[in-house]
Protein backbone atom coordinates (compact mmCIF):
# COMPACT_ATOMS: atom_id res chain seq x y z
CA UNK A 1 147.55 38.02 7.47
CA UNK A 2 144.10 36.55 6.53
CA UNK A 3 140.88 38.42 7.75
CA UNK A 4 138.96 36.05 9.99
CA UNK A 5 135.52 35.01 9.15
CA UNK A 6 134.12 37.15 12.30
CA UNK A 7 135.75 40.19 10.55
CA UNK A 8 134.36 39.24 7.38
CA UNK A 9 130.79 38.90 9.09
CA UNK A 10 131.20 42.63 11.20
CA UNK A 11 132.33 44.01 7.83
CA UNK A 12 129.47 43.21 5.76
CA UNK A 13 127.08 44.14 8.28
CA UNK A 14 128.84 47.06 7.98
CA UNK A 15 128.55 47.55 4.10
CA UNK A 16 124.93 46.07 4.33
CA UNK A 17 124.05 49.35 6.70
CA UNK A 18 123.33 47.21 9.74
CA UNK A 19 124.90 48.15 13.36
CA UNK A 20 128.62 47.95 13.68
CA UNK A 21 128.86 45.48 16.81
CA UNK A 22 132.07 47.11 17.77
CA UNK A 23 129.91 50.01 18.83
CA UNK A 24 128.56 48.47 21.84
CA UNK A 25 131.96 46.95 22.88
CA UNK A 26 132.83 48.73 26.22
CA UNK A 27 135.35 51.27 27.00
CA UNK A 28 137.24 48.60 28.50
CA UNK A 29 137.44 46.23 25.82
CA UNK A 30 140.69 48.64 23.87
CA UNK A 31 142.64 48.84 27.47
CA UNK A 32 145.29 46.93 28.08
CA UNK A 33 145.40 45.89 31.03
CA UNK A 34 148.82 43.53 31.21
CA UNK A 35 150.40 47.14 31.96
CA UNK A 36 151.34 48.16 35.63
CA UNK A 37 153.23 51.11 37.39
CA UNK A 38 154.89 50.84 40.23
CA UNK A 39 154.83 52.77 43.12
CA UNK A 40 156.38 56.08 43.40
CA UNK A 41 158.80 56.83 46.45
CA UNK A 42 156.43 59.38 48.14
CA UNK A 43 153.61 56.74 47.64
CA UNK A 44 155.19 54.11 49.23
CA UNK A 45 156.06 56.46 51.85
CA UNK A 46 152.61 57.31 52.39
CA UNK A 47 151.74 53.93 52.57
CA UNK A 48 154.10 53.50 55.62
CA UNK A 49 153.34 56.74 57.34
CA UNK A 50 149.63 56.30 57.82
CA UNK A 51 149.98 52.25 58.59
CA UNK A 52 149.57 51.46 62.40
CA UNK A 53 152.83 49.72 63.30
CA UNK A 54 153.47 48.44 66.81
CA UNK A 55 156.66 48.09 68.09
CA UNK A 56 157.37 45.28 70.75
CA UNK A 57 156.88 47.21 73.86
CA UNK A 58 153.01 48.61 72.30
CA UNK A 59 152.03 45.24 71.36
CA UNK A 60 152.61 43.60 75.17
CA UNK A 61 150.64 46.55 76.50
CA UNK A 62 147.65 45.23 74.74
CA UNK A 63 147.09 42.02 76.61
CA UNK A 64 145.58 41.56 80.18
CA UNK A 65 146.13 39.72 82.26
CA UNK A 66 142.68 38.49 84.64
CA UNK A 67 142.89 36.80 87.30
């Protein structure tokens, strides 16, 4: 493949002793972020165990009724 011209530029700053721009490029710039995990069993079940859930008979407990 052909080097682009931006390469070309970096590369003789390089050579010419100036700063390498790639320097100040931030630790995020090499990650690759299109990667995911999934969950693991225990986290998903950790998820679950510490989520309020409300049955039916909790939720109708909640309301009052004024008169």
């Amino acid at each position: 493949m052909a080097i682009s011209q931006a390469k070309k530029a970096r590369m003789k700053r390089v050579r010419e002793g100036k700063l390498d721009p790639a320097i100040h490029r931030s630790a995020f710039a090499t990650l690759d972020l299109r990667t995911k995990r999934t969950k693991t069993k225990q986290a998903k079940m950790n998820q679950k165990k510490y989520k309020p859930s409300y049955s039916n008979a909790e939720q109708d407990s909640l309301y009052f009724l004024f008169v």
